[in-house]
C-alpha atoms as a PDB file:
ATOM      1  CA  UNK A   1      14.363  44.152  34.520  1.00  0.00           C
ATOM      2  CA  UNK A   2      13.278  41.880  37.590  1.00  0.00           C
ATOM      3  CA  UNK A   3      13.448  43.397  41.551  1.00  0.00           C
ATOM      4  CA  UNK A   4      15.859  42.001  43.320  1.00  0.00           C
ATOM      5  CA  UNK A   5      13.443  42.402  46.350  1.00  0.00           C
ATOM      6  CA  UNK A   6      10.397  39.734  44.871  1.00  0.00           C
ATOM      7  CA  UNK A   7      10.867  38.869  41.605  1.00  0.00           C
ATOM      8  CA  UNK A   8       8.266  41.599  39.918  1.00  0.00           C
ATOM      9  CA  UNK A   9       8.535  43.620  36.869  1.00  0.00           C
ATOM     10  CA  UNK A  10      10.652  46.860  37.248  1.00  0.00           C
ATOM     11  CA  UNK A  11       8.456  49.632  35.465  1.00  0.00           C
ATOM     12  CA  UNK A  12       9.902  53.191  34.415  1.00  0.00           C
ATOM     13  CA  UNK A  13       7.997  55.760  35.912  1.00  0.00           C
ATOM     14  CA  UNK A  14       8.756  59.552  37.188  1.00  0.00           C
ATOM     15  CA  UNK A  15       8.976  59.319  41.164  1.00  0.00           C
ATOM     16  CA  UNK A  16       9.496  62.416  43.562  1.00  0.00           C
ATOM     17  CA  UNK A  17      12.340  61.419  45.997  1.00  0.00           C
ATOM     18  CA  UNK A  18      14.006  62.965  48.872  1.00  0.00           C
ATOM     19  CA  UNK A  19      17.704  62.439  49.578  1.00  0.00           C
ATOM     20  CA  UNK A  20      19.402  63.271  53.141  1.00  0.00           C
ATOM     21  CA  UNK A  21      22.309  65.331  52.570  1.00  0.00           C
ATOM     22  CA  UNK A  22      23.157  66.246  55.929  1.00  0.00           C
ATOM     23  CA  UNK A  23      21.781  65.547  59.548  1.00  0.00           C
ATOM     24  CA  UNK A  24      19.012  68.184  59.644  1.00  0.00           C
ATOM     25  CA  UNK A  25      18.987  68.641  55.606  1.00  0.00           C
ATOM     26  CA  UNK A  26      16.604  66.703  52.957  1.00  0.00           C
ATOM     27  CA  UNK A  27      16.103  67.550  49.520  1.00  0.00           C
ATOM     28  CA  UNK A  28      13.120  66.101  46.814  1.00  0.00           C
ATOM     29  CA  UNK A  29      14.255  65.684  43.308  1.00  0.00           C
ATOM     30  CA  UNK A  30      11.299  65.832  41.733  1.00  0.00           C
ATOM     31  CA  UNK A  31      10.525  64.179  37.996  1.00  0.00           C
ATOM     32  CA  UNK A  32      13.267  61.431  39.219  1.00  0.00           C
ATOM     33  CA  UNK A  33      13.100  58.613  36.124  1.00  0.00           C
ATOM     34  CA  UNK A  34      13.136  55.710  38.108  1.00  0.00           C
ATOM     35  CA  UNK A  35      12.377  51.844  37.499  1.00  0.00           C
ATOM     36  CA  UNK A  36       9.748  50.937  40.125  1.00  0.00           C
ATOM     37  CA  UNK A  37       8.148  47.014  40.941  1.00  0.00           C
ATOM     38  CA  UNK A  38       4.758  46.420  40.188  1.00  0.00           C
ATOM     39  CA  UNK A  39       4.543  44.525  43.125  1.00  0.00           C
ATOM     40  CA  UNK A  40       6.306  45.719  46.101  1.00  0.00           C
ATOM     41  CA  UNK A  41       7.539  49.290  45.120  1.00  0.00           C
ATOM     42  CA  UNK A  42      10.761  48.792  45.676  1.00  0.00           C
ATOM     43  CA  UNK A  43      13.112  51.277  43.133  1.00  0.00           C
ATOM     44  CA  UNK A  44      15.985  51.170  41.434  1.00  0.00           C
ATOM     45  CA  UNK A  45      17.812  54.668  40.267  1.00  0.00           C
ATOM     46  CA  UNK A  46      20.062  53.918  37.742  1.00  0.00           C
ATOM     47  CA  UNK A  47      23.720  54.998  37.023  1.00  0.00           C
ATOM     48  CA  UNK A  48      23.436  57.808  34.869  1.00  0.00           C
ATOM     49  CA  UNK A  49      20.620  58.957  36.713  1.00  0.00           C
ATOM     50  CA  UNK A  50      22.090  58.572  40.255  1.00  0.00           C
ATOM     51  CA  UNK A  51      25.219  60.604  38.494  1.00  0.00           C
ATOM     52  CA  UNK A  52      23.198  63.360  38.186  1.00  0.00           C
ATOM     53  CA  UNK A  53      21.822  63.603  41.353  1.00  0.00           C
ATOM     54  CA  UNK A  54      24.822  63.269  42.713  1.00  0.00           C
ATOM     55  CA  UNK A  55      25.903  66.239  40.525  1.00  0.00           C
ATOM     56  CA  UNK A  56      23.071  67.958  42.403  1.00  0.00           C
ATOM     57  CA  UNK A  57      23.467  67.137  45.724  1.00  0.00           C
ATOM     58  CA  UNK A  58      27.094  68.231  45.734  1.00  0.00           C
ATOM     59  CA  UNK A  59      26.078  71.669  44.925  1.00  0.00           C
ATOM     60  CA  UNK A  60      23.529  72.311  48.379  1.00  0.00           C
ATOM     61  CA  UNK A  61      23.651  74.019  51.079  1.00  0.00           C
ATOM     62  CA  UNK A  62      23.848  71.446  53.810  1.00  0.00           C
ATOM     63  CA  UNK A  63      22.489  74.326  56.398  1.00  0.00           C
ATOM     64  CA  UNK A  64      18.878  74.371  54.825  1.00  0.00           C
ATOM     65  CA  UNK A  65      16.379  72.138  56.108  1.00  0.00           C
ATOM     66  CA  UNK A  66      14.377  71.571  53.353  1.00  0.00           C
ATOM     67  CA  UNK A  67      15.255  72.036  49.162  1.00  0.00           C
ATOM     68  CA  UNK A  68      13.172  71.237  45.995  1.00  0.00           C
ATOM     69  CA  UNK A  69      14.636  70.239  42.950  1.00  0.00           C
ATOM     70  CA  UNK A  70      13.539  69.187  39.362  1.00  0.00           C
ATOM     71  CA  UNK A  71      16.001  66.475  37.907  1.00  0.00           C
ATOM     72  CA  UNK A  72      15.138  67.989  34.403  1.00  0.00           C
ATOM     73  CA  UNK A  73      16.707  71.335  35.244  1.00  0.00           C
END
């Protein structure tokens, strides 16, 4: 796959990414697969992926500042 960004290679790799949820709340997912550019590091989470973390995300507790997550679990 080629980044839509510059033109690199998109490489799978395992990323930890935060996600605002709410104004004061951010979560990591840890172990994300994602397909990162060699180049500029731009990413791209894709669809079944992002399903599940949307899964996730519409379980928290938008009242906490700060939650940790591993995509595997």
């Amino acid at each position: 796959m080629i980044c839509h960004k510059c033109g690199g290679k998109l490489e799978e790799v395992i990323a930890d990414l935060p996600f605002r949820v709410g104004h004061n709340s951010i979560i990591i997912i840890k172990e994300l697969p994602i397909l990162q550019c060699q180049n500029c590091d731009e990413y791209l989470i894709e669809d079944p992926v992002m399903e599940k973390v949307d899964r996730k995300l519409s379980k928290i507790d938008e009242t906490a500042e700060l939650e940790v997550f591993s995509y595997a679990s």
